[in-house]
C-alpha atoms as a PDB file:
ATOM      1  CA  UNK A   1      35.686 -36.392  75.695  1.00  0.00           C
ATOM      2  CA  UNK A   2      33.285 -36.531  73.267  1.00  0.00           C
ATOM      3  CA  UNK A   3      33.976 -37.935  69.626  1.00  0.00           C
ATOM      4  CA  UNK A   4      32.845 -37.408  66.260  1.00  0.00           C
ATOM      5  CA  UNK A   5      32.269 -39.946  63.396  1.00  0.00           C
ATOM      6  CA  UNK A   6      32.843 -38.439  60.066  1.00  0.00           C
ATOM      7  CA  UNK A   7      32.324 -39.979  56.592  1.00  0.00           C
ATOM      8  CA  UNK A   8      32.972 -38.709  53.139  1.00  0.00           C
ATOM      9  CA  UNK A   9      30.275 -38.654  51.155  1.00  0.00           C
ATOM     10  CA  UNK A  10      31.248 -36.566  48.200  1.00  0.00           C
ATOM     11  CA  UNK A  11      34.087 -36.818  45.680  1.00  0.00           C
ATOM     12  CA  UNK A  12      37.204 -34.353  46.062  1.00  0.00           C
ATOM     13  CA  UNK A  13      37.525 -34.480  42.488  1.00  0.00           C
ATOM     14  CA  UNK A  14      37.418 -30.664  41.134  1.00  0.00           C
ATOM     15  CA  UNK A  15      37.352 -29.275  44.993  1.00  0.00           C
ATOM     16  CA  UNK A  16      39.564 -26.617  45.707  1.00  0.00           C
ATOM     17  CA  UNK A  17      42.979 -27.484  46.490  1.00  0.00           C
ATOM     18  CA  UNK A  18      42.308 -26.161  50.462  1.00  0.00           C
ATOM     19  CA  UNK A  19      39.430 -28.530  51.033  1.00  0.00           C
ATOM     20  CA  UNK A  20      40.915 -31.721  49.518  1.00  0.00           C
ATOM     21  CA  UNK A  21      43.949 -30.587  52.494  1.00  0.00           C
ATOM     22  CA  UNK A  22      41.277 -30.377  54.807  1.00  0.00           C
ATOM     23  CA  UNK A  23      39.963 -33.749  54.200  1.00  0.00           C
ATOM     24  CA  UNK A  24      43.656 -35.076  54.020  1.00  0.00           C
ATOM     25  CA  UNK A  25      44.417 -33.557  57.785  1.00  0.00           C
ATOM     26  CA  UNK A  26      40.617 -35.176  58.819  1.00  0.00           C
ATOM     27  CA  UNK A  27      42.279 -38.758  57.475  1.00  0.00           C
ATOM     28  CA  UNK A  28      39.737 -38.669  54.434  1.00  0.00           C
ATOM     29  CA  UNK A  29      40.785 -39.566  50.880  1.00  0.00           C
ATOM     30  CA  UNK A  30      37.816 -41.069  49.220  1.00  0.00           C
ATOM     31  CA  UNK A  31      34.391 -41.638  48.967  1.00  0.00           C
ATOM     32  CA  UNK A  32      33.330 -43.880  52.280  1.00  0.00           C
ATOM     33  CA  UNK A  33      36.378 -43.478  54.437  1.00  0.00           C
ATOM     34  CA  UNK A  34      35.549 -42.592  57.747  1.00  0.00           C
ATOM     35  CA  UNK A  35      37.835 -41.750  60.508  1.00  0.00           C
ATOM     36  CA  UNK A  36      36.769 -40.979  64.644  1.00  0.00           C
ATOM     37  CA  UNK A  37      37.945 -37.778  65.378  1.00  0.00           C
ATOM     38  CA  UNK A  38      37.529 -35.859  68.968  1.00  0.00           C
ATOM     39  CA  UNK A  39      34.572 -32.813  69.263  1.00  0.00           C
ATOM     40  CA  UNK A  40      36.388 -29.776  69.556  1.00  0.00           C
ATOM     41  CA  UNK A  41      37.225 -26.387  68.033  1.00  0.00           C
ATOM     42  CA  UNK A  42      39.856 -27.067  65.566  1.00  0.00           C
ATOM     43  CA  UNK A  43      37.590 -30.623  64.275  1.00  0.00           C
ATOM     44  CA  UNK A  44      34.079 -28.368  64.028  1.00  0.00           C
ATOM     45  CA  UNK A  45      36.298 -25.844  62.230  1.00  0.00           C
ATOM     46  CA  UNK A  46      37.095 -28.597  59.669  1.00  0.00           C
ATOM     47  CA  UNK A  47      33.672 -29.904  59.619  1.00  0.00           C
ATOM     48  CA  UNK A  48      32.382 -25.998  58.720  1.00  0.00           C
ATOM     49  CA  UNK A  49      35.415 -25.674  55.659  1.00  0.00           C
ATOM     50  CA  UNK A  50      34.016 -29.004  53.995  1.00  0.00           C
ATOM     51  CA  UNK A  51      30.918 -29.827  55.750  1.00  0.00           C
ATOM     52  CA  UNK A  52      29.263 -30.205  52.173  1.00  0.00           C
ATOM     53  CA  UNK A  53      31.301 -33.541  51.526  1.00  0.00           C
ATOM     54  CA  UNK A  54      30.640 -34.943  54.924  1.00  0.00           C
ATOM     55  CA  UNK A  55      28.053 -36.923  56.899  1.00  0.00           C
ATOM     56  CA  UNK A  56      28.657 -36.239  60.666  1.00  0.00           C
ATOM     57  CA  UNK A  57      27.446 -38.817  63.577  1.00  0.00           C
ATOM     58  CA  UNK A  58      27.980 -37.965  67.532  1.00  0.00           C
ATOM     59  CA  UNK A  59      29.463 -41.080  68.940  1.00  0.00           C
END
């Protein structure tokens, strides 16, 4: 299966309180973490919520 990195590039300081859960469930709590997570619906869904804090790699 295919897998996704994804950094966080952007604070969560002042986000709304849905995104910062977003991040949370994606592993992400500040600026540079970056977490491996597998391509599929419920990950891309993530990625389209908060895609504006996030640098996305194919692995």
């Amino acid at each position: 299966m295919a897998e996704l990195n994804i950094k966080l590039v952007k604070s969560l300081n002042g986000r709304l309180a849905k995104h910062k859960a977003t991040a949370e469930s994606l592993g992400l709590r500040k600026i540079g973490d970056t977490t491996v997570q597998p391509d599929n619906e419920a990950t891309r869904g993530k990625i389209a919520l908060i895609g504006y804090l996030l640098q996305v790699e194919s692995k």
